[in-house]
N, C-alpha and C. Protein backbone atom coordinates (compact mmCIF):
# COMPACT_ATOMS: atom_id res chain seq x y z
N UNK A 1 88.46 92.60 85.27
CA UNK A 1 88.90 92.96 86.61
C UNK A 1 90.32 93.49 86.54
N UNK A 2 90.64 94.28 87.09
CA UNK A 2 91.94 95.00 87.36
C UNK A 2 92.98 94.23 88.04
N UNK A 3 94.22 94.69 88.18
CA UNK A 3 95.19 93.75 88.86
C UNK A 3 95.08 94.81 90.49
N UNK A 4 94.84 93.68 90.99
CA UNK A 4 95.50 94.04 92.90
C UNK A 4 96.97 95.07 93.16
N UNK A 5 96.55 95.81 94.21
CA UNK A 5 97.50 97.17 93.97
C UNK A 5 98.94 96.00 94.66
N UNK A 6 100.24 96.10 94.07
CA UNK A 6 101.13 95.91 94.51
C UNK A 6 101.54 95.50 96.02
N UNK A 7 102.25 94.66 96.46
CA UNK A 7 102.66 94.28 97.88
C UNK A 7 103.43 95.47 98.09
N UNK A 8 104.11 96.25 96.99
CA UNK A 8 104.98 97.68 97.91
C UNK A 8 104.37 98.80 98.07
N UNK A 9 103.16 98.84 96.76
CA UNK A 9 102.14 99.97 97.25
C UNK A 9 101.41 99.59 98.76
N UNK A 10 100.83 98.29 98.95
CA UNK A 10 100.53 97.86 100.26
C UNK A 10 100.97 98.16 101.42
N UNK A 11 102.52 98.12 101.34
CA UNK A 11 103.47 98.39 102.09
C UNK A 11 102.93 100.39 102.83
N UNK A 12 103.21 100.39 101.81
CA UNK A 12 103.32 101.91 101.46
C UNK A 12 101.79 102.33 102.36
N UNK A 13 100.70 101.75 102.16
CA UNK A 13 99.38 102.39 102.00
C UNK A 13 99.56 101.99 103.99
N UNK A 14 99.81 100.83 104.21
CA UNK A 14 100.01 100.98 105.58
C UNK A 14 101.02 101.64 106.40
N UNK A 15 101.82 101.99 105.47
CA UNK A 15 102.62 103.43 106.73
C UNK A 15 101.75 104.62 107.10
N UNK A 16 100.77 104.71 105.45
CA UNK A 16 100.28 105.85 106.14
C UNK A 16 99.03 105.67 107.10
N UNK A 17 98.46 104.38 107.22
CA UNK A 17 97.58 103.88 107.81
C UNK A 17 97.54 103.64 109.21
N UNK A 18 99.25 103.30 109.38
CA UNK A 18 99.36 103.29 110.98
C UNK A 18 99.83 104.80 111.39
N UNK A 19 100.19 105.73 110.89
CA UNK A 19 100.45 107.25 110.98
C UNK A 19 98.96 107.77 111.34
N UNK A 20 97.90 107.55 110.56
CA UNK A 20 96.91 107.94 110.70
C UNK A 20 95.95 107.33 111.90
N UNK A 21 96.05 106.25 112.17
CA UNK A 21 95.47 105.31 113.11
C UNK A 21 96.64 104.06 114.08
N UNK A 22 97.68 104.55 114.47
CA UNK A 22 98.30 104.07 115.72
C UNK A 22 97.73 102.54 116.20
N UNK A 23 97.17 102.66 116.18
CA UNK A 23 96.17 101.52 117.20
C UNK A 23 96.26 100.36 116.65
N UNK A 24 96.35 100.31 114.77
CA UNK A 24 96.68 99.51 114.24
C UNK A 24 97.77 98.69 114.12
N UNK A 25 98.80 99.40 114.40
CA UNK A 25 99.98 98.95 114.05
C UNK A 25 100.03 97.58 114.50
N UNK A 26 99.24 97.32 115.99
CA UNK A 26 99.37 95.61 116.38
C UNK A 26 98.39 94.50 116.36
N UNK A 27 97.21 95.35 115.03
CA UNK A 27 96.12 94.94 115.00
C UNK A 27 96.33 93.40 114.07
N UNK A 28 95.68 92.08 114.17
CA UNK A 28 95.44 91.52 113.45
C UNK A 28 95.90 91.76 111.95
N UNK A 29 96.80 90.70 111.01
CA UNK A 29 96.54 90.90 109.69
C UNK A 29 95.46 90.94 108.80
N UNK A 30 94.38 89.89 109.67
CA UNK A 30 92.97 89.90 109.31
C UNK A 30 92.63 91.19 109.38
N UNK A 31 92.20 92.19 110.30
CA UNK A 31 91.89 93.43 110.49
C UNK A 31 92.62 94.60 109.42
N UNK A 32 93.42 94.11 109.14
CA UNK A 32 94.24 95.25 107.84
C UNK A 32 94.26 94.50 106.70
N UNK A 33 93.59 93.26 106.34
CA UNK A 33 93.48 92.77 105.09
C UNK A 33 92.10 93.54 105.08
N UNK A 34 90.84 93.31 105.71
CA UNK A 34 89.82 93.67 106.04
C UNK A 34 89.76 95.40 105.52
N UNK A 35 90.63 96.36 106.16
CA UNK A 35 90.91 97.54 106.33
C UNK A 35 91.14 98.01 104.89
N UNK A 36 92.30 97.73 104.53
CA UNK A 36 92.78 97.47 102.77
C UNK A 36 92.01 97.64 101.60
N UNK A 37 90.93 96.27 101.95
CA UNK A 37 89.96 95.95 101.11
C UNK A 37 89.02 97.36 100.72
N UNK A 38 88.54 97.33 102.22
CA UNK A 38 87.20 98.18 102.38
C UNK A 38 87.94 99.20 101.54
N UNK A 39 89.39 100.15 101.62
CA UNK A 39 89.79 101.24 101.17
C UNK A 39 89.90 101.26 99.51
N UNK A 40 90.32 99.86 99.03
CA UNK A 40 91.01 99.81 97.77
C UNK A 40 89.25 99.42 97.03
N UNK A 41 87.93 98.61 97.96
CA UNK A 41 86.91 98.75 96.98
C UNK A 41 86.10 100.25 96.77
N UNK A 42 86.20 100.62 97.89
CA UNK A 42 85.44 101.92 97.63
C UNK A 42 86.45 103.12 96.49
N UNK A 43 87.70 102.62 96.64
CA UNK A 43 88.66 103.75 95.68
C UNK A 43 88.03 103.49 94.19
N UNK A 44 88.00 101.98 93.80
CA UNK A 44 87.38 101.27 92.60
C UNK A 44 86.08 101.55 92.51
N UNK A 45 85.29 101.85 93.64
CA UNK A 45 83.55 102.24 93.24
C UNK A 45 83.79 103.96 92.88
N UNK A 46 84.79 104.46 93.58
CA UNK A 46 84.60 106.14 93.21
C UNK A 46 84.95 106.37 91.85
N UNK A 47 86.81 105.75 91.55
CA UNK A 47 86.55 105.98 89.95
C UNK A 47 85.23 105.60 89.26
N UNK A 48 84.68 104.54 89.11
CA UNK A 48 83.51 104.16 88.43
C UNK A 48 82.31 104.95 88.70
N UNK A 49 82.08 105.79 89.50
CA UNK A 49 80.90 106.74 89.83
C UNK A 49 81.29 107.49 90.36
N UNK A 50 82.06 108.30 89.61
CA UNK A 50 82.99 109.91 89.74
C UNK A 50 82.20 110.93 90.07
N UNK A 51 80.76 110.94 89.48
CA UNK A 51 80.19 112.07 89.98
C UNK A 51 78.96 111.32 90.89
N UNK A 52 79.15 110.90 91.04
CA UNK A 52 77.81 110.14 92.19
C UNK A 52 78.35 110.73 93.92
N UNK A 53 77.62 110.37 94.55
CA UNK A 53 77.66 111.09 95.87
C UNK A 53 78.87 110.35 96.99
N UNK A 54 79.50 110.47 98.02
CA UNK A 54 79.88 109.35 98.84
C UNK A 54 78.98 108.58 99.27
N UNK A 55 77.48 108.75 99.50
CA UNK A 55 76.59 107.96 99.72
C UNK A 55 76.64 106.54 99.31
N UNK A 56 76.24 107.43 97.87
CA UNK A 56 76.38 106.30 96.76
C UNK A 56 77.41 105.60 96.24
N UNK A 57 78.38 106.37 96.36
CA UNK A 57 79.36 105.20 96.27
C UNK A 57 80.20 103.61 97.08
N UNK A 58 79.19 104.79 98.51
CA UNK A 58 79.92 103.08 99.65
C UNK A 58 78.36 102.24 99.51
N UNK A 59 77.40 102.73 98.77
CA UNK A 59 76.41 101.99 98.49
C UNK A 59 76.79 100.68 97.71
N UNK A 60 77.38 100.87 96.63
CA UNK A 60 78.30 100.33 95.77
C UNK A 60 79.29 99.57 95.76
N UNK A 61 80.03 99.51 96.80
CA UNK A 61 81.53 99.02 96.70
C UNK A 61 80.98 97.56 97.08
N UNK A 62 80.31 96.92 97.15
CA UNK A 62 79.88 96.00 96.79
C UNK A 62 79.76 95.03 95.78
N UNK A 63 79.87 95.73 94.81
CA UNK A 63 80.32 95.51 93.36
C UNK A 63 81.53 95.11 92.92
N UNK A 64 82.58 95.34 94.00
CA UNK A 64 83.72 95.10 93.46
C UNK A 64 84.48 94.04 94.65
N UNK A 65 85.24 93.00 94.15
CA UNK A 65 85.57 92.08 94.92
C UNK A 65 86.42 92.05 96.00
N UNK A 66 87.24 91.62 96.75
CA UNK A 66 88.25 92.00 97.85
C UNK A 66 89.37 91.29 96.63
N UNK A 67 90.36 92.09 96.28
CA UNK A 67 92.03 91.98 95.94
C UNK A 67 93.03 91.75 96.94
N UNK A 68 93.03 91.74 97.86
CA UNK A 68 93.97 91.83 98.96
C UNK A 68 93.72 91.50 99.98
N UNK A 69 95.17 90.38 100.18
CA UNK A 69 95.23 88.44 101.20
C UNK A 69 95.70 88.91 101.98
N UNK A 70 95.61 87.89 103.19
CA UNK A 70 96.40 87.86 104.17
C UNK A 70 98.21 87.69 103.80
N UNK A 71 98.56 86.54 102.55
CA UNK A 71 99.63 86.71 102.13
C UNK A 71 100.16 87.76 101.81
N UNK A 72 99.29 88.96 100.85
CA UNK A 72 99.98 89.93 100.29
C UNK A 72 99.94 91.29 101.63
N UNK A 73 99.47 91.40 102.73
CA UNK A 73 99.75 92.22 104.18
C UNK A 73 100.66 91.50 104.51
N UNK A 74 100.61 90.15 104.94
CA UNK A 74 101.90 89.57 105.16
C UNK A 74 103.18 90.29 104.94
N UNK A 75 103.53 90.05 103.78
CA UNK A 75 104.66 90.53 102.69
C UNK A 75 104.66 92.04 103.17
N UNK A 76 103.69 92.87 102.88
CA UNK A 76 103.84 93.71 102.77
C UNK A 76 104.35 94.52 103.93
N UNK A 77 103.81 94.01 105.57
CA UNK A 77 104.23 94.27 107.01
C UNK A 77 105.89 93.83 106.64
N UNK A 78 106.33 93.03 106.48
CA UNK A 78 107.36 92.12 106.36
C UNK A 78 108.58 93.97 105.42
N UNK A 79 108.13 93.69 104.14
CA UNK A 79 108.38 95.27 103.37
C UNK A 79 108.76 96.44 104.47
N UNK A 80 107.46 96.86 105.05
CA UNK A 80 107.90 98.02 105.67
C UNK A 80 108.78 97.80 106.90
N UNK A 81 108.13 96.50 107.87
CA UNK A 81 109.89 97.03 108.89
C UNK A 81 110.68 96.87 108.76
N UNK A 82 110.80 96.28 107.26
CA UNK A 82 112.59 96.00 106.99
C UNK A 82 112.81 97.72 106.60
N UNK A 83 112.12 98.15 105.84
CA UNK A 83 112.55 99.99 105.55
C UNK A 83 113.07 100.95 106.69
């Protein structure tokens, strides 16, 4: 298993997350641990089935476990409004 993407990449992945989707910004940490996950397993099912379809790959992301806590959004919310 791979190591969990960083609390500053985290940081990072939700600036552009609330840029892209607003709505979030006051959503639950549950809801962006949730959010995270879904993004960082399907990124891990695409490398691994590079040429397979998007179909098939959110068929897949199943396969790969959730890396990312409520502690490490924590931290990571914590990260960006201090920036």
């Amino acid at each position: 298993m791979s190591d969990p993407p960083s609390v500053s990449r985290l940081a990072g992945q939700l600036g552009y997350l609330f840029e892209e989707r607003p709505e979030l910004r006051h959503a639950p940490v549950q809801t962006l641990v949730d959010q995270l996950n879904r993004e960082d397993r399907y990124a891990r099912a695409r490398a691994k089935y590079a040429v397979e379809t998007d179909a098939f790959v959110r068929e897949h992301i199943d396969e790969f476990d959730p890396r990312i806590t409520s502690a490490m959004v924590q931290e990571a919310l914590r990260q960006l409004r201090a920036s």
